[in-house]
PDB file of N, CA and C in Angstrom:
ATOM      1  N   UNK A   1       0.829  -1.192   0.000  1.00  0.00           N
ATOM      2  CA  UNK A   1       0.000   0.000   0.000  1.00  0.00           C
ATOM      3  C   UNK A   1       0.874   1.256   0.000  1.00  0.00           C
ATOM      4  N   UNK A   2       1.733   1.171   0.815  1.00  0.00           N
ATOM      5  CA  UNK A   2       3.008   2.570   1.036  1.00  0.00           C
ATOM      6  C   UNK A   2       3.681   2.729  -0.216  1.00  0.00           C
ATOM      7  N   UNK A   3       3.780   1.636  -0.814  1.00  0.00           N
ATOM      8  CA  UNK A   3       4.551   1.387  -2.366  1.00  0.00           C
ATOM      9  C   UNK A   3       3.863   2.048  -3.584  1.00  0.00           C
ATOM     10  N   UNK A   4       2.700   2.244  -3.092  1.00  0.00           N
ATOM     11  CA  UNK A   4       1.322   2.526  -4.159  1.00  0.00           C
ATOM     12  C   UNK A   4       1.746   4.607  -4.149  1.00  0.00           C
ATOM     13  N   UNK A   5       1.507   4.487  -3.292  1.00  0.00           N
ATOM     14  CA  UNK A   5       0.760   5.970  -2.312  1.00  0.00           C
ATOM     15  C   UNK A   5       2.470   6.954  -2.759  1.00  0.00           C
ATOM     16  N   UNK A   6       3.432   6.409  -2.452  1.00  0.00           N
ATOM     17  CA  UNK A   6       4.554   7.031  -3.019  1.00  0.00           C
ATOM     18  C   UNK A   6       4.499   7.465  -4.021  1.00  0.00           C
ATOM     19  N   UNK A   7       4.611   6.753  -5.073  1.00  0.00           N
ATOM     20  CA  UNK A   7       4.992   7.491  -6.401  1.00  0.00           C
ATOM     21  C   UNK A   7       3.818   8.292  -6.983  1.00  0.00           C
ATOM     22  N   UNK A   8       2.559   7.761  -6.596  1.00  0.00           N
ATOM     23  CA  UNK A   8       1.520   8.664  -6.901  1.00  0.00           C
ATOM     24  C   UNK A   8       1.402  10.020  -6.210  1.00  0.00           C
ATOM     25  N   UNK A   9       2.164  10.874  -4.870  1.00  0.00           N
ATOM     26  CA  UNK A   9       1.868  11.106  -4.275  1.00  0.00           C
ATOM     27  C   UNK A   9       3.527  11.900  -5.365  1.00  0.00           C
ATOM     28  N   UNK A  10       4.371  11.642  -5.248  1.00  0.00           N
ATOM     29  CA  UNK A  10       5.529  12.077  -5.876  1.00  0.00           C
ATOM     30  C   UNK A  10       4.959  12.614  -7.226  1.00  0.00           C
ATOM     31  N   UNK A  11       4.181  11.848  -8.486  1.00  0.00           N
ATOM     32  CA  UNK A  11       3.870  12.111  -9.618  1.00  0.00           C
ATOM     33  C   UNK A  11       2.784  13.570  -9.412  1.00  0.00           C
ATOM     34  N   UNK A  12       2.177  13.336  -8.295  1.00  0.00           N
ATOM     35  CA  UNK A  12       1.173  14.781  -8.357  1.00  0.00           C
ATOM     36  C   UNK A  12       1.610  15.869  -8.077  1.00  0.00           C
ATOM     37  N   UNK A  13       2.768  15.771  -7.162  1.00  0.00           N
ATOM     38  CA  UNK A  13       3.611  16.769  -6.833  1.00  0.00           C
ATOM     39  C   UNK A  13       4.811  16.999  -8.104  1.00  0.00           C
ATOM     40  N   UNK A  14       5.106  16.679  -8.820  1.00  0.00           N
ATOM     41  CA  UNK A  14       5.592  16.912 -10.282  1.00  0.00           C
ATOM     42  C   UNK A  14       4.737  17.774 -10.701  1.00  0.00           C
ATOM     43  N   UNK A  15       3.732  16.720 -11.163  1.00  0.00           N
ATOM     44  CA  UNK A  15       2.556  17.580 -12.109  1.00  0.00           C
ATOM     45  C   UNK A  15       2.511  19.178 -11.906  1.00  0.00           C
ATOM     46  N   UNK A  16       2.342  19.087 -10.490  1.00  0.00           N
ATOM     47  CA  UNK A  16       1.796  20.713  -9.940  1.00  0.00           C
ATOM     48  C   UNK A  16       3.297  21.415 -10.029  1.00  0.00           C
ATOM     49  N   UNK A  17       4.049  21.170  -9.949  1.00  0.00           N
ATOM     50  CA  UNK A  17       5.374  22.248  -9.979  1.00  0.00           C
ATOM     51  C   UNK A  17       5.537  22.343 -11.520  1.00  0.00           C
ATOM     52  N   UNK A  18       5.267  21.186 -12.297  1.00  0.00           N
ATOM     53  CA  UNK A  18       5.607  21.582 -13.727  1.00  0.00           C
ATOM     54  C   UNK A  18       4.673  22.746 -14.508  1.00  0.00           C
ATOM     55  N   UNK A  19       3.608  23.216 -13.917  1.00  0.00           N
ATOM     56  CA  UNK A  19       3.143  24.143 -14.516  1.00  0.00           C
ATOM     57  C   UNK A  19       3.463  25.313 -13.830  1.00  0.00           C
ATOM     58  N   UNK A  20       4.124  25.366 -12.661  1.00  0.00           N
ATOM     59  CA  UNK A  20       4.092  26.851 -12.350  1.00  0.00           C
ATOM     60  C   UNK A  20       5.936  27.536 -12.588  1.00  0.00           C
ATOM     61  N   UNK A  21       5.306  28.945 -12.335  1.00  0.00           N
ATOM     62  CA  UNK A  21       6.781  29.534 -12.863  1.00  0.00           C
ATOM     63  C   UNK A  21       6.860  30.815 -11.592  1.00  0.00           C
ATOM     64  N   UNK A  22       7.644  31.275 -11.775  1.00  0.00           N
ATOM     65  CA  UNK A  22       8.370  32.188 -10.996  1.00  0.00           C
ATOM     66  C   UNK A  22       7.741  33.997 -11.272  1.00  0.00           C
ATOM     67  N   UNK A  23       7.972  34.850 -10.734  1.00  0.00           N
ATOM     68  CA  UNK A  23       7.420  35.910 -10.865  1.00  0.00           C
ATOM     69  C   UNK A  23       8.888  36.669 -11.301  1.00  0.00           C
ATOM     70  N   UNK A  24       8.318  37.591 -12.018  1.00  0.00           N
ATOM     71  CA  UNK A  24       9.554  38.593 -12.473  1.00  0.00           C
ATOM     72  C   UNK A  24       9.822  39.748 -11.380  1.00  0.00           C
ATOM     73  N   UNK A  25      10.856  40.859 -11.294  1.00  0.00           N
ATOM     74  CA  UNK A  25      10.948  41.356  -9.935  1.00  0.00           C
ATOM     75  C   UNK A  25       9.748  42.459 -10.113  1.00  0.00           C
ATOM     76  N   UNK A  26       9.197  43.229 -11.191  1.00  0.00           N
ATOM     77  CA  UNK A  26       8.074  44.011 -10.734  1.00  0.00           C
ATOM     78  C   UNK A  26       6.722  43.801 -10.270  1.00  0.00           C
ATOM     79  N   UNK A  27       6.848  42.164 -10.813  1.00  0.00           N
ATOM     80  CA  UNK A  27       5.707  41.796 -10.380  1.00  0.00           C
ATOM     81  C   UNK A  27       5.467  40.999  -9.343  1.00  0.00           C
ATOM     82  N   UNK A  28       6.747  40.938  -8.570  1.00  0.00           N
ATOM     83  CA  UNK A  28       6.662  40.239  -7.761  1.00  0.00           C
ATOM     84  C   UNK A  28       6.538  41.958  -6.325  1.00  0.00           C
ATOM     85  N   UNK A  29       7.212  42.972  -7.170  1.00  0.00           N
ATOM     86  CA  UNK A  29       6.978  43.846  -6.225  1.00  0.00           C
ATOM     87  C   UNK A  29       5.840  44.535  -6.394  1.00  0.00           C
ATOM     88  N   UNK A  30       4.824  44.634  -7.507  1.00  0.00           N
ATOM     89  CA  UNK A  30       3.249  44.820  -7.365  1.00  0.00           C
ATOM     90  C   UNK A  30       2.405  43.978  -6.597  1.00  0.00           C
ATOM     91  N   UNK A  31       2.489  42.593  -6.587  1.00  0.00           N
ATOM     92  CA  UNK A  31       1.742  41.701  -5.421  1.00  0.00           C
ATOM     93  C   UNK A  31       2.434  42.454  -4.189  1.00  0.00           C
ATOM     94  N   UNK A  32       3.545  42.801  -3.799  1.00  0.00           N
ATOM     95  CA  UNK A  32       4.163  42.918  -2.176  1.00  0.00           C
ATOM     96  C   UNK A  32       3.112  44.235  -2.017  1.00  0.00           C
ATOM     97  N   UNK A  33       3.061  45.189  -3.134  1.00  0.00           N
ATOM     98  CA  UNK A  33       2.359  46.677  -3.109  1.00  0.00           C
ATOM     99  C   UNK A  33       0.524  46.502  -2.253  1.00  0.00           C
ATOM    100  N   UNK A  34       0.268  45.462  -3.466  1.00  0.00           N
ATOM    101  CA  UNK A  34      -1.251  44.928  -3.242  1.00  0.00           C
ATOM    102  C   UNK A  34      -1.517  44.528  -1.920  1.00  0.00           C
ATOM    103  N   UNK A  35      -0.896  43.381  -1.409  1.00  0.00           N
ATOM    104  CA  UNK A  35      -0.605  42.615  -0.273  1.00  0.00           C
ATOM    105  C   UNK A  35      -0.675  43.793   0.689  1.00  0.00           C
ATOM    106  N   UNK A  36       0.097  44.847   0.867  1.00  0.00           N
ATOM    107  CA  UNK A  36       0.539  45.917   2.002  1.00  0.00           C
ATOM    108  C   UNK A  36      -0.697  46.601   1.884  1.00  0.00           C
ATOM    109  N   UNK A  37      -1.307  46.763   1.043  1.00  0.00           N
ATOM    110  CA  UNK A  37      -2.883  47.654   0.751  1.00  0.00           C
ATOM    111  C   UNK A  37      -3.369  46.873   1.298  1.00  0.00           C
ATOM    112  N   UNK A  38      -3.769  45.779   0.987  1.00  0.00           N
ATOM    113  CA  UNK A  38      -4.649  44.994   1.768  1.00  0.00           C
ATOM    114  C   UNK A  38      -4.615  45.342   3.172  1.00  0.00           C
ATOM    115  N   UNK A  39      -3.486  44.706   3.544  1.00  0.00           N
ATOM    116  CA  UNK A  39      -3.178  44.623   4.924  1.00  0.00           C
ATOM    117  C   UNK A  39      -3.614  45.730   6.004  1.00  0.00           C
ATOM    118  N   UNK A  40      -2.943  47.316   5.380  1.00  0.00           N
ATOM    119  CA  UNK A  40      -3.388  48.178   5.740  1.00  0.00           C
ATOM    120  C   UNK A  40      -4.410  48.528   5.791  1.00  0.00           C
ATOM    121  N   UNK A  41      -5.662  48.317   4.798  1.00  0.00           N
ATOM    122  CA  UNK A  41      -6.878  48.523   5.082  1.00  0.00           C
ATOM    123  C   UNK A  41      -7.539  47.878   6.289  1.00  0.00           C
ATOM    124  N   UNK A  42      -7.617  46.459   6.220  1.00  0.00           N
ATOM    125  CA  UNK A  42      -8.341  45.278   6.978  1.00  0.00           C
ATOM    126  C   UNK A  42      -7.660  46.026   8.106  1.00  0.00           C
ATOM    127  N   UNK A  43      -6.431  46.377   8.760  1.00  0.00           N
ATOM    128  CA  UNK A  43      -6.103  46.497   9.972  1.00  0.00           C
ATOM    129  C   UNK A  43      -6.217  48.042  10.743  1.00  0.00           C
ATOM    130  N   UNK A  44      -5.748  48.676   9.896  1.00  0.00           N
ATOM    131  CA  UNK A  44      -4.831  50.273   9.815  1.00  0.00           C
ATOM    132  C   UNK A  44      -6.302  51.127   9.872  1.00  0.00           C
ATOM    133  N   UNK A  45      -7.027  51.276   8.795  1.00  0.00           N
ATOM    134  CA  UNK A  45      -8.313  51.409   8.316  1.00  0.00           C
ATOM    135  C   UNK A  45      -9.202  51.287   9.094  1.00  0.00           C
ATOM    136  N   UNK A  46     -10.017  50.767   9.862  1.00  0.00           N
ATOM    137  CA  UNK A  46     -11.066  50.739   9.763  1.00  0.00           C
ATOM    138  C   UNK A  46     -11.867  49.832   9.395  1.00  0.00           C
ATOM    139  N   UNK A  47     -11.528  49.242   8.765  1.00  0.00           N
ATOM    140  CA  UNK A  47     -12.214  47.767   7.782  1.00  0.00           C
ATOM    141  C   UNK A  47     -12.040  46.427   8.036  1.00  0.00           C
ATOM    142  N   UNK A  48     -12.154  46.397   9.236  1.00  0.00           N
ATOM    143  CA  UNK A  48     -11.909  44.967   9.894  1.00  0.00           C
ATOM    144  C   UNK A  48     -13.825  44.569   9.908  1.00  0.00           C
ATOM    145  N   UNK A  49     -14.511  45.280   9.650  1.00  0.00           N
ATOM    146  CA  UNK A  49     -15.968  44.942   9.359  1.00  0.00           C
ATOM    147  C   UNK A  49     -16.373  44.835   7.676  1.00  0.00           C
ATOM    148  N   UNK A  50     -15.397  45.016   6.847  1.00  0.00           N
ATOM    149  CA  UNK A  50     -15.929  44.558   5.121  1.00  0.00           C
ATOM    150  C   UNK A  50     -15.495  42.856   5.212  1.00  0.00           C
ATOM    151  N   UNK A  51     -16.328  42.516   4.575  1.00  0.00           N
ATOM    152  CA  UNK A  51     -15.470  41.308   3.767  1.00  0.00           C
ATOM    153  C   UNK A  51     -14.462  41.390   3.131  1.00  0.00           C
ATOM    154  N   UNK A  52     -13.467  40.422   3.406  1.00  0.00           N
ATOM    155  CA  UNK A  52     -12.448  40.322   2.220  1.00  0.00           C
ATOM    156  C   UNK A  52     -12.491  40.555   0.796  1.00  0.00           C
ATOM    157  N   UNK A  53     -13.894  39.753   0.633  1.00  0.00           N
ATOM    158  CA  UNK A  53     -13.780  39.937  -0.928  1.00  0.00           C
ATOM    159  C   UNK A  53     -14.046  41.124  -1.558  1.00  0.00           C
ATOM    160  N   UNK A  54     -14.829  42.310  -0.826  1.00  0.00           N
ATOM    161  CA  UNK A  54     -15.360  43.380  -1.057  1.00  0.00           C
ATOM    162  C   UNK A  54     -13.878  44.487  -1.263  1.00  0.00           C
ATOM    163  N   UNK A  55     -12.512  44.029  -0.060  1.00  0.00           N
ATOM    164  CA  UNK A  55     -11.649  44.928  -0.531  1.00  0.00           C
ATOM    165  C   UNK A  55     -11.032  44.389  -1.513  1.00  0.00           C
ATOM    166  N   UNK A  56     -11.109  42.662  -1.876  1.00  0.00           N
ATOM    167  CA  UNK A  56     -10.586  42.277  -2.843  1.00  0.00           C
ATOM    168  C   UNK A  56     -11.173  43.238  -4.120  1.00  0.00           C
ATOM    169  N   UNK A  57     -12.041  43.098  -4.423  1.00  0.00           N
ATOM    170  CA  UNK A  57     -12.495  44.110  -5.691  1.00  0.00           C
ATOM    171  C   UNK A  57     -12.466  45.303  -5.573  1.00  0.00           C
ATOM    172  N   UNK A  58     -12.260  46.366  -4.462  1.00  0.00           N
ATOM    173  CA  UNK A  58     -11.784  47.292  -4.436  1.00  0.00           C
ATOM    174  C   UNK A  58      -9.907  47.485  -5.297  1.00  0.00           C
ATOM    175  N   UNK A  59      -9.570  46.681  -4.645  1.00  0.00           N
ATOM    176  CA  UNK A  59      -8.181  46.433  -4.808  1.00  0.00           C
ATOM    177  C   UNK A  59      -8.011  45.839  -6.586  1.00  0.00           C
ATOM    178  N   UNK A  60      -8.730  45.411  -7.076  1.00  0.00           N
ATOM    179  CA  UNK A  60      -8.332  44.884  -8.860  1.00  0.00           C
ATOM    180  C   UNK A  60      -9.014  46.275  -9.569  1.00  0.00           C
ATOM    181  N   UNK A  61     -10.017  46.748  -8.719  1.00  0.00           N
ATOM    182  CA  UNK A  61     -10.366  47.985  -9.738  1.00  0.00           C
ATOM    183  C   UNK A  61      -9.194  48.946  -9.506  1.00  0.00           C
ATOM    184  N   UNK A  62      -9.146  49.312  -8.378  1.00  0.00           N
ATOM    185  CA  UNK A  62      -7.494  50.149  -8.418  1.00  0.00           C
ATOM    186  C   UNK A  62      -6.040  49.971  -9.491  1.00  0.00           C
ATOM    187  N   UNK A  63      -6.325  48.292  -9.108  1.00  0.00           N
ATOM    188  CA  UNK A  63      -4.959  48.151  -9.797  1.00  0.00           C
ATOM    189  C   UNK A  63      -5.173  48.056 -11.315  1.00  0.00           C
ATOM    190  N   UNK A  64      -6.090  47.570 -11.421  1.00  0.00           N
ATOM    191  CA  UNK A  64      -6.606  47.941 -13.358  1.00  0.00           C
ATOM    192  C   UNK A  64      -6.860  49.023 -13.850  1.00  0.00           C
ATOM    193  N   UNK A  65      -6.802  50.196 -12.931  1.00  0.00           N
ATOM    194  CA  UNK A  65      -6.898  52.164 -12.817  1.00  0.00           C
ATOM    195  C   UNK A  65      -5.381  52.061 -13.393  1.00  0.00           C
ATOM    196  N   UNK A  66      -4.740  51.312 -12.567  1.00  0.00           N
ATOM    197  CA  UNK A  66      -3.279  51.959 -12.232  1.00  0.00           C
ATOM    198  C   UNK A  66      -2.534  50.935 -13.600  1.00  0.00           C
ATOM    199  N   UNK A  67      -3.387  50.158 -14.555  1.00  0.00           N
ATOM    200  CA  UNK A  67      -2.642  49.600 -15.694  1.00  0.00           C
ATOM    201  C   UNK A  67      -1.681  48.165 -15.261  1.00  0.00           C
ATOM    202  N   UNK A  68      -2.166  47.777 -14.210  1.00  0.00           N
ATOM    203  CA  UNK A  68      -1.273  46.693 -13.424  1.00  0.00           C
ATOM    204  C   UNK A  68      -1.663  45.085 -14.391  1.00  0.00           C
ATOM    205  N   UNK A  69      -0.697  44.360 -14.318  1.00  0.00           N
ATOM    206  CA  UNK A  69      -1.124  43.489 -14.849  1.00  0.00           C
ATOM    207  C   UNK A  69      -1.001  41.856 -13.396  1.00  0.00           C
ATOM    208  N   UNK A  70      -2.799  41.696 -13.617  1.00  0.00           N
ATOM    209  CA  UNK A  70      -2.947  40.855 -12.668  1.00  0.00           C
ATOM    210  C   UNK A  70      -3.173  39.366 -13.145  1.00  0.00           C
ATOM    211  N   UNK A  71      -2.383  39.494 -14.063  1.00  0.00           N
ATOM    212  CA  UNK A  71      -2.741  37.464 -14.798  1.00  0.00           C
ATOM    213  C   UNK A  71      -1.724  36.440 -14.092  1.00  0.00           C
TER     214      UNK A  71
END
């Protein structure tokens, strides 16, 4: 059974790393930008009573204002 569960368990964890890739440095420093907005709102703000998802869409309309690319 342990013999089974290994390599299948190894092969899915392949699978999933073979599609992903790495972030470039601006875009890895626009998520850190986003992330710190967030943060600051939910805490800093006032807004520990919105939903998440509500500043989530606050936050993609901003950043699609600001020409950001969120793919």
């Amino acid at each position: 059974m342990k013999t089974f569960f290994r390599p299948v368990l190894f092969g899915s964890l392949m699978a999933l790393c073979a599609n992903s890739y790495a972030l470039t440095e601006s875009e890895a420093e626009d998520m850190a930008d986003v992330t710190a907005v967030f943060v600051f709102l939910k805490n800093d703000c006032g807004y520990q009573n919105l939903p998440n998802s509500q500043i989530r869409r606050a936050l993609v309309f901003f950043a699609q204002q600001n020409q950001w690319d969120l793919s």
